[in-house]
C-alpha atoms as a PDB file:
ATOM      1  CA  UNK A   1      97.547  32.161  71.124  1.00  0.00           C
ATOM      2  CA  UNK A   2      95.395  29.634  68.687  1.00  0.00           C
ATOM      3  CA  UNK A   3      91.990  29.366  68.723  1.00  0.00           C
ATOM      4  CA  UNK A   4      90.315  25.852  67.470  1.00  0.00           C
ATOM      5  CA  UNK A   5      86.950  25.270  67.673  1.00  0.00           C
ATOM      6  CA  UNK A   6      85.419  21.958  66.287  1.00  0.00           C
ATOM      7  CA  UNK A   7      82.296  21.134  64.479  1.00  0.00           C
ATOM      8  CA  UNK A   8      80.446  17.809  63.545  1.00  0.00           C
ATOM      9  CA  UNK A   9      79.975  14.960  65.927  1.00  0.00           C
ATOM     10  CA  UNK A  10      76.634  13.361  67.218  1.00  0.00           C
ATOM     11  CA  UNK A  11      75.171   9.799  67.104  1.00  0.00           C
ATOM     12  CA  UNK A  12      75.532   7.246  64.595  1.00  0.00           C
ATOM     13  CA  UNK A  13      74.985   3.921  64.033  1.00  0.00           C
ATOM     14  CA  UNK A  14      77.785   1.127  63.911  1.00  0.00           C
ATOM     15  CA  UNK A  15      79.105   0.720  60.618  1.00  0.00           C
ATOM     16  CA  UNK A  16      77.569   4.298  59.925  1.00  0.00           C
ATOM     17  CA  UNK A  17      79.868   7.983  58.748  1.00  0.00           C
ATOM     18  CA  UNK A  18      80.665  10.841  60.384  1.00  0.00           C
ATOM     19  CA  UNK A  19      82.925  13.963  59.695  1.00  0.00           C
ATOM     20  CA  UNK A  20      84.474  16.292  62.388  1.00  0.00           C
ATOM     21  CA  UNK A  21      86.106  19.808  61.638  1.00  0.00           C
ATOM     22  CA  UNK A  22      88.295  21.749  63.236  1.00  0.00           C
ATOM     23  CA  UNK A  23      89.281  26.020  62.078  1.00  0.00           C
ATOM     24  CA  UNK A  24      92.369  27.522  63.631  1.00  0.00           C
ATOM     25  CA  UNK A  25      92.487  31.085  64.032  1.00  0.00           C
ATOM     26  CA  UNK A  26      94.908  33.887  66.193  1.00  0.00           C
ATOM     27  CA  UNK A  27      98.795  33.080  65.687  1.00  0.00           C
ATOM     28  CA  UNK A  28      98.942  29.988  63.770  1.00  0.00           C
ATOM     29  CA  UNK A  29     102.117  30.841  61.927  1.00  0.00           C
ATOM     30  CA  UNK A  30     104.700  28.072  62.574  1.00  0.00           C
ATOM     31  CA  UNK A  31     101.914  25.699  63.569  1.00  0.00           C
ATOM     32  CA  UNK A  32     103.695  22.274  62.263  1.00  0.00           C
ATOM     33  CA  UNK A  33     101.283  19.958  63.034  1.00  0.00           C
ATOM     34  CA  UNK A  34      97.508  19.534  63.984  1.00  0.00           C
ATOM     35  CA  UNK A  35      96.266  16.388  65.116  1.00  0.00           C
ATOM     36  CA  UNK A  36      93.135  14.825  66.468  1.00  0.00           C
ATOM     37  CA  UNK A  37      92.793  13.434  69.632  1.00  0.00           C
ATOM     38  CA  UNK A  38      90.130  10.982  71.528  1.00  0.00           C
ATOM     39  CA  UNK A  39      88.581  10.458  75.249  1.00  0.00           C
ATOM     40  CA  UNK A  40      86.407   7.857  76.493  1.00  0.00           C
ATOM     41  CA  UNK A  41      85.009   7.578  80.107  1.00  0.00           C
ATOM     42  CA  UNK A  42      87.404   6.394  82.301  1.00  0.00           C
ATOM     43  CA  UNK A  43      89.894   6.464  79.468  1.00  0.00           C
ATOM     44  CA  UNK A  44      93.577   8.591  79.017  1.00  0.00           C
ATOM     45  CA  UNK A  45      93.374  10.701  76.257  1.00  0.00           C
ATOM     46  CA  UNK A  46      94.997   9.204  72.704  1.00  0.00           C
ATOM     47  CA  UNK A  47      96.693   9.947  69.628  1.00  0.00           C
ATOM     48  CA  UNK A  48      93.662   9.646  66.458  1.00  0.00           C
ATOM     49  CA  UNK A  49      95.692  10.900  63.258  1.00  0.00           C
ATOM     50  CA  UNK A  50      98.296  13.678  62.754  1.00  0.00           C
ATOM     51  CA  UNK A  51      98.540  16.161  59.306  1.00  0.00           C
ATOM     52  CA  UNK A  52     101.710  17.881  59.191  1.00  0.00           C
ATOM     53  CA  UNK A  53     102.585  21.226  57.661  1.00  0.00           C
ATOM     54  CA  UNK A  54     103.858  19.174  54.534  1.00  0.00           C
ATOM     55  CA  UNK A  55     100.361  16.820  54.274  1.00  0.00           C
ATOM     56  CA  UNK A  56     102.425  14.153  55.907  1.00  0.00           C
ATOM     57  CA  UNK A  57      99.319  11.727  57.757  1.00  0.00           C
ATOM     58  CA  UNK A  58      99.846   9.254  60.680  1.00  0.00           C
ATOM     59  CA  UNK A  59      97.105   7.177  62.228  1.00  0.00           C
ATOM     60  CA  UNK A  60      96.670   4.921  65.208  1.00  0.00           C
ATOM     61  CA  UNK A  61      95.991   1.315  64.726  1.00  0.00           C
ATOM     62  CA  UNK A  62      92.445   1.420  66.167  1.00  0.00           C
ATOM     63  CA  UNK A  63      91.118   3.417  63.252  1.00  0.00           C
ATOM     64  CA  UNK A  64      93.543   3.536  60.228  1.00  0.00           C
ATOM     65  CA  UNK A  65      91.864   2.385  57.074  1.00  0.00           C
ATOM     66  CA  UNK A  66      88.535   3.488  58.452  1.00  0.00           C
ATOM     67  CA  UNK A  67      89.141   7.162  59.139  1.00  0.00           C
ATOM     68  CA  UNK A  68      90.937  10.322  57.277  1.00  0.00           C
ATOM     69  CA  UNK A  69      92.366  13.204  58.377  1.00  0.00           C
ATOM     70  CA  UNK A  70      92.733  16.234  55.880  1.00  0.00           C
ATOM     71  CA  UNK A  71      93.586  20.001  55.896  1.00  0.00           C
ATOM     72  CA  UNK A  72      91.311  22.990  53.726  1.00  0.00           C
ATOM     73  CA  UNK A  73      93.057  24.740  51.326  1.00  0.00           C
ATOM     74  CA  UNK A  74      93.660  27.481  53.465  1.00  0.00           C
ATOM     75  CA  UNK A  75      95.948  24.844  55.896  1.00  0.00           C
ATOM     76  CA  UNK A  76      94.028  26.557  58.833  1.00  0.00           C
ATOM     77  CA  UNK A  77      91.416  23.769  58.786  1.00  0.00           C
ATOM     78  CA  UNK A  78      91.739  20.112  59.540  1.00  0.00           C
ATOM     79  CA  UNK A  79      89.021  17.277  58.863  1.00  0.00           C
ATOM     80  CA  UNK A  80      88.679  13.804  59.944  1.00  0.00           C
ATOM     81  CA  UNK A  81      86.068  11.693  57.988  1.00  0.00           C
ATOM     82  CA  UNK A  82      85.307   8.685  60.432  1.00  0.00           C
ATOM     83  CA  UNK A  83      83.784   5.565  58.419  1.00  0.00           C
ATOM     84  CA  UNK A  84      83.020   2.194  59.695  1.00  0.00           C
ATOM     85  CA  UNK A  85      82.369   3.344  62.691  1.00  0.00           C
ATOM     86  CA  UNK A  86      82.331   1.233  66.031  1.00  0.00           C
ATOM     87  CA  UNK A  87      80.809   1.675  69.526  1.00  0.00           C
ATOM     88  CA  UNK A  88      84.614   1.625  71.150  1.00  0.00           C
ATOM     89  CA  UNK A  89      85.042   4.697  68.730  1.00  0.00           C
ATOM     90  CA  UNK A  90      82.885   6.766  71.068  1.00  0.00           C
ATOM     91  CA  UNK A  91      84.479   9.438  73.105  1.00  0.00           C
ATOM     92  CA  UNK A  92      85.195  13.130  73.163  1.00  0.00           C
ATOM     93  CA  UNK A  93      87.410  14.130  70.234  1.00  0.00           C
ATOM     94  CA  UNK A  94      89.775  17.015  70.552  1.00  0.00           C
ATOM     95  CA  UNK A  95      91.569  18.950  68.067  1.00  0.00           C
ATOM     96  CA  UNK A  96      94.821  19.885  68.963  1.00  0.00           C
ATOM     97  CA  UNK A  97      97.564  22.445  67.063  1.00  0.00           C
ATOM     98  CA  UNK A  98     101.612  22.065  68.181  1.00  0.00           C
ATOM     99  CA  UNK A  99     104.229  24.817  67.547  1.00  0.00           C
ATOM    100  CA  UNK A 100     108.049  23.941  68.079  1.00  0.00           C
ATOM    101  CA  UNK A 101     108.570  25.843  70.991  1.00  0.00           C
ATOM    102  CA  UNK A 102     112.377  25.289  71.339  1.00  0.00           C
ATOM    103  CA  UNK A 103     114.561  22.687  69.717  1.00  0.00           C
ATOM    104  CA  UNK A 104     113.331  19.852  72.239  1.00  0.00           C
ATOM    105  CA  UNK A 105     109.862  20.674  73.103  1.00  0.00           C
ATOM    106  CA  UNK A 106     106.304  22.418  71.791  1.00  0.00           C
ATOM    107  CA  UNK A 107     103.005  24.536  72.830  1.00  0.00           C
ATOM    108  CA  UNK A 108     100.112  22.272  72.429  1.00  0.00           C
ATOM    109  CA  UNK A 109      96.699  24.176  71.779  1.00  0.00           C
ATOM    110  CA  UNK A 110      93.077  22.066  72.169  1.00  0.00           C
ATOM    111  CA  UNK A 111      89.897  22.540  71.048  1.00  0.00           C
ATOM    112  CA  UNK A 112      87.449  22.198  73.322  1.00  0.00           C
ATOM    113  CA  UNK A 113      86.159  18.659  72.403  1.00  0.00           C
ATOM    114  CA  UNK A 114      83.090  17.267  70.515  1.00  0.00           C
ATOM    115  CA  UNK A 115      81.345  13.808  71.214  1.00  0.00           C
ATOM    116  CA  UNK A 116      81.048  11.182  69.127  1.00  0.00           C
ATOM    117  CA  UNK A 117      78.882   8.616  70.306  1.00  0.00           C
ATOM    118  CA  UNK A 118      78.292   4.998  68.391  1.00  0.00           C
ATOM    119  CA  UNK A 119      75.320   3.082  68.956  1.00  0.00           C
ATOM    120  CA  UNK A 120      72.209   1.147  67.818  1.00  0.00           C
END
């Protein structure tokens, strides 16, 4: 099993910063890829940014060139510095950890979400 449990989050204005982390911990060997996820109200969960194993990054449309993801030195924690921020950024954000579980599928493990909420 992996635990993740975020930190960071809160208000903020538009146009305002904000940093989220997330620390792995139990059996995160073979762990390929951590991601961060979002959830507004009445919304389906989405795909934020991904950091693989090898530092490889991927963002969504809605947010690349305003936020980063990032991994610690010791791999087992990922970042994601949100700037620019926009009221249709708020939602829950969710970290999430994915291990190749056989050659055509993988165990997902989530955090337990954090809200961001952007507003005047």
């Amino acid at each position: 099993q992996v635990q993740l449990v975020e930190s960071g989050g809160g208000l903020v204005q538009p146009g305002g910063s904000l940093g989220l982390s997330c620390a792995a911990s139990g059996s995160t060997f073979n762990i390929n890829r951590m991601a961060w996820y979002r959830q507004a109200p009445g919304k389906e969960r989405e795909l934020v940014a991904t950091i693989t194993s090898a530092d490889n990054t991927d963002y969504s449309d809605s947010v690349k060139g305003r936020f980063t993801i990032s991994r610690g030195d010791a791999k087992n924690t990922v970042y994601l510095q949100m700037n620019n921020l926009k009221p249709e950024d708020t939602a829950v954000y969710y970290c999430n950890a994915r291990r190749p579980y056989s050659s055509t599928s993988f165990l997902h493990y989530w955090g337990q979400g954090t809200q961001v909420t952007v507003s005047s």
